[in-house]
Protein backbone atom coordinates (compact mmCIF):
# COMPACT_ATOMS: atom_id res chain seq x y z
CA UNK A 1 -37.73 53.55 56.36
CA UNK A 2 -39.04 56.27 58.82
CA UNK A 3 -36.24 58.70 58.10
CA UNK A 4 -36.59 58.12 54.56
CA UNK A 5 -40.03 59.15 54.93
CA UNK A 6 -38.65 62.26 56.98
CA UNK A 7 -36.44 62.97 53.97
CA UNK A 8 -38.82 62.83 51.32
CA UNK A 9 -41.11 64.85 53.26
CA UNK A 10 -38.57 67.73 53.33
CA UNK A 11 -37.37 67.28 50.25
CA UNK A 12 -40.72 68.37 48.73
CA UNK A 13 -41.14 70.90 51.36
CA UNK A 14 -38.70 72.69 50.24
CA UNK A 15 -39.54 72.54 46.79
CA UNK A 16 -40.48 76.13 45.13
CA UNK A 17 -44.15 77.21 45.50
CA UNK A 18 -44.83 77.58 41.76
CA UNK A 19 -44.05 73.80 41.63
CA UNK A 20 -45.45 72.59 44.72
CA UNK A 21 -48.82 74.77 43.19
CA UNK A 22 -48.40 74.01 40.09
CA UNK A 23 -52.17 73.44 37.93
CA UNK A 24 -53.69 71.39 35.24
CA UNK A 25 -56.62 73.36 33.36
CA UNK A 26 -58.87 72.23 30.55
CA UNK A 27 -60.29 75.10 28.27
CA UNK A 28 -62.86 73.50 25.84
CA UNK A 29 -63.61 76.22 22.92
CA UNK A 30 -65.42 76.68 19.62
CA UNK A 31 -63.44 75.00 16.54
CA UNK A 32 -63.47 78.76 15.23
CA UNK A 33 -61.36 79.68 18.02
CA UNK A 34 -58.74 76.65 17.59
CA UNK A 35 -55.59 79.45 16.07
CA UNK A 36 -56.40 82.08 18.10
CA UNK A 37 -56.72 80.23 21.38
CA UNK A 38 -53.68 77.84 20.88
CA UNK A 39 -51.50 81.15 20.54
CA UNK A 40 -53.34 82.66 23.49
CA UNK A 41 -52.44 79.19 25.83
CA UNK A 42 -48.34 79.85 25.18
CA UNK A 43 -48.64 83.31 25.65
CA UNK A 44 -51.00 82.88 29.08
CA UNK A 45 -48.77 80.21 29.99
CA UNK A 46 -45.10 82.24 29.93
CA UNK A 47 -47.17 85.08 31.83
CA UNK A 48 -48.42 82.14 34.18
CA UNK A 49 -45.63 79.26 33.98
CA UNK A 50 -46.98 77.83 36.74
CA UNK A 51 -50.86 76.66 35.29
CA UNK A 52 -50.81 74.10 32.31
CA UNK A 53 -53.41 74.90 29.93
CA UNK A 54 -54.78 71.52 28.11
CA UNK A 55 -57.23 72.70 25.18
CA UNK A 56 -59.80 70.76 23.07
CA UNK A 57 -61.58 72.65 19.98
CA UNK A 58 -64.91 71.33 18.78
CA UNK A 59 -68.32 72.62 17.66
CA UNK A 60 -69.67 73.92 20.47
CA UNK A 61 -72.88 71.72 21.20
CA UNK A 62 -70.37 68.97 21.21
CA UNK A 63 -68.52 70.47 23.60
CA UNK A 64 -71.24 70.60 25.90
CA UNK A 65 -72.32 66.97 25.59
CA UNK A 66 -68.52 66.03 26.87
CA UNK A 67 -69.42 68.46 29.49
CA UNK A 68 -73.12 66.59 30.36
CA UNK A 69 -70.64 63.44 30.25
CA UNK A 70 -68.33 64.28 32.77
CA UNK A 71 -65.46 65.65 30.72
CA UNK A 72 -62.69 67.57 32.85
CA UNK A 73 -63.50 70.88 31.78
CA UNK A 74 -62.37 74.27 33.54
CA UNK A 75 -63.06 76.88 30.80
CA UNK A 76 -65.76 76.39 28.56
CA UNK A 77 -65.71 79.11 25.52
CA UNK A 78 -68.93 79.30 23.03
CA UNK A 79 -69.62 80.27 19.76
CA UNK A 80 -73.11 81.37 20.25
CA UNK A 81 -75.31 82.56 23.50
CA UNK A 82 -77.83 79.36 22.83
CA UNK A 83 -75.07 76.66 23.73
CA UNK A 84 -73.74 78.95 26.73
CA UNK A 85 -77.43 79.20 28.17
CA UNK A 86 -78.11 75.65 28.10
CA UNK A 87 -74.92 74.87 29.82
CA UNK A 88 -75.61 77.91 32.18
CA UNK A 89 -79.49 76.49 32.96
CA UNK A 90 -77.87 73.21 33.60
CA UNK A 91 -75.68 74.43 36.25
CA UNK A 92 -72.35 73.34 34.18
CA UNK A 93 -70.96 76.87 34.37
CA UNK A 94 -70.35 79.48 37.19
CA UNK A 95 -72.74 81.98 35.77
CA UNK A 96 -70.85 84.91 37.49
CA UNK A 97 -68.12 84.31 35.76
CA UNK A 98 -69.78 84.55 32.21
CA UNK A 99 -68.72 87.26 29.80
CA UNK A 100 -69.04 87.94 26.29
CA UNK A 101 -64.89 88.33 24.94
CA UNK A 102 -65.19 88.35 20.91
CA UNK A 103 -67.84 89.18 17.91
CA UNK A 104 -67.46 87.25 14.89
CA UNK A 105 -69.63 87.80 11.29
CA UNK A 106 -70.96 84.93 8.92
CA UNK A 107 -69.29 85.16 5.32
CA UNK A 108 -70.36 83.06 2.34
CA UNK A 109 -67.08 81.83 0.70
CA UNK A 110 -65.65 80.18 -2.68
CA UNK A 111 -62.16 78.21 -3.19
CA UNK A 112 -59.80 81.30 -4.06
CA UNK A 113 -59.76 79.60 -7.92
CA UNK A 114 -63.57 79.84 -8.54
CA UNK A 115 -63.25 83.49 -7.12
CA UNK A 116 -63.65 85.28 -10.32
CA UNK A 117 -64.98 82.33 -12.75
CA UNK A 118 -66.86 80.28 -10.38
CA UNK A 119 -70.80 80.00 -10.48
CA UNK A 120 -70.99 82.11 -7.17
CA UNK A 121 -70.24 85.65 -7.09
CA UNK A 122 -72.53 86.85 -3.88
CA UNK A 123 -75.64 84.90 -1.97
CA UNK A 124 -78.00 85.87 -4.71
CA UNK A 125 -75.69 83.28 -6.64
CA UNK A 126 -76.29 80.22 -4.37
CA UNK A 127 -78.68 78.28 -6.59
CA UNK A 128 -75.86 77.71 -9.26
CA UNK A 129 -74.14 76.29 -6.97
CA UNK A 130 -73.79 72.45 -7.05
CA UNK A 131 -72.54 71.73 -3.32
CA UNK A 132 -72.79 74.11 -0.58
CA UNK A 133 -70.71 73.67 2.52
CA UNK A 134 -72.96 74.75 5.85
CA UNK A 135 -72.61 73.82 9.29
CA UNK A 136 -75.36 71.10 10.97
CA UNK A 137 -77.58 73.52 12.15
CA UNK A 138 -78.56 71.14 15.35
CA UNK A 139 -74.98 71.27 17.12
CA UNK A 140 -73.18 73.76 14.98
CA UNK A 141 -73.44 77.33 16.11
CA UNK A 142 -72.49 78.39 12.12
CA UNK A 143 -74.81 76.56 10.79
CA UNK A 144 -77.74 77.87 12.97
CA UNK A 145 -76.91 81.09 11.85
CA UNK A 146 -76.53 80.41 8.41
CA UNK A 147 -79.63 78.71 8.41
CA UNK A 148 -81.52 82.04 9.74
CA UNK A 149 -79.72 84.20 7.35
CA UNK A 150 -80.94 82.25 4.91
CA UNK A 151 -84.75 81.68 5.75
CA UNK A 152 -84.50 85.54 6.05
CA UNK A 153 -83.66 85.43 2.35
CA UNK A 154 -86.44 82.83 1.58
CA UNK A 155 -83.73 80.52 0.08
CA UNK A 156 -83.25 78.33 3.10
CA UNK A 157 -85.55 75.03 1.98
CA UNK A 158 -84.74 75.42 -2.16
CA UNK A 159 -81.28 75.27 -1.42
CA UNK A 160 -81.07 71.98 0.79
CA UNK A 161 -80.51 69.86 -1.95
CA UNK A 162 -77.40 71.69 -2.68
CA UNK A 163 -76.25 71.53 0.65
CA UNK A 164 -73.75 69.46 2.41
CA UNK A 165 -73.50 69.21 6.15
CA UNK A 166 -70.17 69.73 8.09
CA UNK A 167 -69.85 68.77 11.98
CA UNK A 168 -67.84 71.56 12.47
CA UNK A 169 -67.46 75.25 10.96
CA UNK A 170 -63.30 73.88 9.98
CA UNK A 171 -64.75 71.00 8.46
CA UNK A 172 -66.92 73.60 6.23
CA UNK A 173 -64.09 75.78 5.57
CA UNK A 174 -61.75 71.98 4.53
CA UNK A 175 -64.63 71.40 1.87
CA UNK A 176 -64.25 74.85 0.46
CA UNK A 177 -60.62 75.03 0.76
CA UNK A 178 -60.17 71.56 -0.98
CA UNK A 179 -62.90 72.52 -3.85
CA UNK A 180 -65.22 70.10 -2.76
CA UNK A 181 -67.99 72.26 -2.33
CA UNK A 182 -68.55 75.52 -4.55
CA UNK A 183 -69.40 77.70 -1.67
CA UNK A 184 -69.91 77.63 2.09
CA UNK A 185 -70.87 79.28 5.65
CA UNK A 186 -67.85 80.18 7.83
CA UNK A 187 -66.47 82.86 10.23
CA UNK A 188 -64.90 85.46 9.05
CA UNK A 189 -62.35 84.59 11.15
CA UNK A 190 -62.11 80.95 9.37
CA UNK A 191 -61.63 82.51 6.15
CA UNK A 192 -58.80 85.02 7.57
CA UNK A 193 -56.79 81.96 8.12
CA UNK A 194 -57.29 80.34 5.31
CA UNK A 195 -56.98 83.42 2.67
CA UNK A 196 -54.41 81.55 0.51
CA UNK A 197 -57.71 78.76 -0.10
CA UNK A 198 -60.61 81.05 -0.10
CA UNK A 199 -62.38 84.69 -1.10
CA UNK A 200 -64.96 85.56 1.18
CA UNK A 201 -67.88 86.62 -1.81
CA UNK A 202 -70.70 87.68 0.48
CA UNK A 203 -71.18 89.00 4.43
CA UNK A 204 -74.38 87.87 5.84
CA UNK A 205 -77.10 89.06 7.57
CA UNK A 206 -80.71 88.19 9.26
CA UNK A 207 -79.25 86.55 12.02
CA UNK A 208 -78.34 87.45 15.95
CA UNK A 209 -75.19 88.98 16.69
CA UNK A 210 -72.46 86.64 16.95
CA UNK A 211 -70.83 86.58 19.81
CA UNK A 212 -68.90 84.50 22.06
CA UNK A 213 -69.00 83.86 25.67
CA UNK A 214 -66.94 82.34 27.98
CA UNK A 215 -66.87 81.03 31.68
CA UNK A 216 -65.72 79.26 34.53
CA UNK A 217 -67.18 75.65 34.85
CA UNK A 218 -68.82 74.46 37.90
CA UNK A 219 -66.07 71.71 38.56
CA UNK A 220 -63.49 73.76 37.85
CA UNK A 221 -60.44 71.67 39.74
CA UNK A 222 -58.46 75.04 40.25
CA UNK A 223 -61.07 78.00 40.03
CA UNK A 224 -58.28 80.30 40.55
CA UNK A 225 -56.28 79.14 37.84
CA UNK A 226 -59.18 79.33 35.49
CA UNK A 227 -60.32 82.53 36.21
CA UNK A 228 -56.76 83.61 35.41
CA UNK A 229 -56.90 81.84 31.98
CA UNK A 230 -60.95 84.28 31.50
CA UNK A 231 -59.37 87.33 32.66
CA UNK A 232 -56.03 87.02 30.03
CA UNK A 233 -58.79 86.63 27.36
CA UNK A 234 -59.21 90.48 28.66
CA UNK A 235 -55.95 91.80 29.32
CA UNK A 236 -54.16 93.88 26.51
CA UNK A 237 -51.92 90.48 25.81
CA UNK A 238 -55.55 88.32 24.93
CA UNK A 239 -56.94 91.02 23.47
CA UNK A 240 -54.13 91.85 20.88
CA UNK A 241 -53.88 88.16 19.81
CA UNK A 242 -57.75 87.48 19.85
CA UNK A 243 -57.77 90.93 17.56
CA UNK A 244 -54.55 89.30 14.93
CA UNK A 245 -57.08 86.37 14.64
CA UNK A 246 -60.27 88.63 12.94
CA UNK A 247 -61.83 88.63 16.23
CA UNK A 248 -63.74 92.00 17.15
CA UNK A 249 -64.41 92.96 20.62
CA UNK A 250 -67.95 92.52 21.79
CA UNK A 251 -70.12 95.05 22.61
């Protein structure tokens, strides 16, 4: 039994450092960010073959209740600065290794059918509209600023009878696609992927600039490996695929 012990021992000894260091990470992003990043994990991967990236898209306040919760997280990635600084104030994220990687605008949108006959040609339009797609305002980033572009057009509380609540900014951009809402709130970003469903009608305004940070979380298991995964996001590689997705570069 003792030399088999021996010969085990060597056995993995002698395996090749990338294996022997091999890592598991976690990167927990925005739902807005579920193409973009999926394409950046294979290409960060073949450039790093020997760190697994595991990734879970959500809105992002949900994302930070996992995080309250325990949930293995290494990389968390935001859709707004309000869900970053709460998770930054309660010491979830290494706050020197925060950065802001992308910008993102809020379009109003129709199903790609109504685009020219529907009731909604622009904002201005949004009363004719019988259903209107917007993000919860209290854990989706989207909706938040949807909600101040709106006020700052004084048609925030006449429209809310209209309006139908997604828990996501993708579920928004389903009801839309599948013509079960006349119009909705989404990333411009969220329509760029789904241009064969939707026509973006409007751009908005009267809200903060969106963009999205990202950073190393305080139980990171491999802080190393995660960091890695941040700085890609940076690199010419990240950059270019971030850039194919609609994502701008944050200034």
């Amino acid at each position: 039994m003792k030399a088999m012990s021996v010969f085990v021992l060597s056995v993995f000894l002698a395996l090749p450092a990338g294996i022997a260091s091999a890592s598991d990470i976690t990167v927990s992003g925005a739902a807005s960010l579920t193409n973009a990043f999926t394409e950046v994990k294979g290409a960060f991967e073949k450039v790093h073959p020997d760190i697994h990236v595991a990734t879970n898209f959500a809105a992002s306040n949900p994302l930070l209740q996992q995080m309250r919760e325990g949930a293995p997280v290494d990389v968390f990635a935001s859709a707004d600065q309000d869900t970053m600084n709460k998770a930054e104030q309660e010491k979830l994220i290494d706050p020197a290794t925060r950065r802001n990687f992308v910008a993102n605008s809020l379009v109003l949108i129709v199903p790609l059918s109504a685009k020219d006959n529907g009731p909604v040609k622009n904002a201005a339009d949004l009363s004719k509209a019988k259903r209107i797609a917007v993000g919860n305002p209290d854990s989706v980033p989207a909706g938040r600023y949807a909600r101040a572009s709106l006020q700052s057009l004084g048609q925030w509380d006449a429209l809310q009878p209209q309006m139908v609540q997604g828990e996501s900014v993708r579920q928004v951009l389903d009801y839309v696609s599948r013509g079960e809402a006349d119009a909705g709130f989404v990333y411009a970003t969220d329509a760029f992927i789904a241009k064969d469903k939707v026509a973006i009608v409007d751009t908005m305004s009267g809200h903060e600039p969106i963009l999205y940070p990202v950073a190393v979380t305080s139980s990171a298991k491999d802080k190393a490996a995660a960091q890695a995964f941040v700085d890609y996001l940076f690199a010419p590689e990240g950059r270019a695929i971030l850039a194919n997705y609609g994502f701008s570069e944050a200034k």
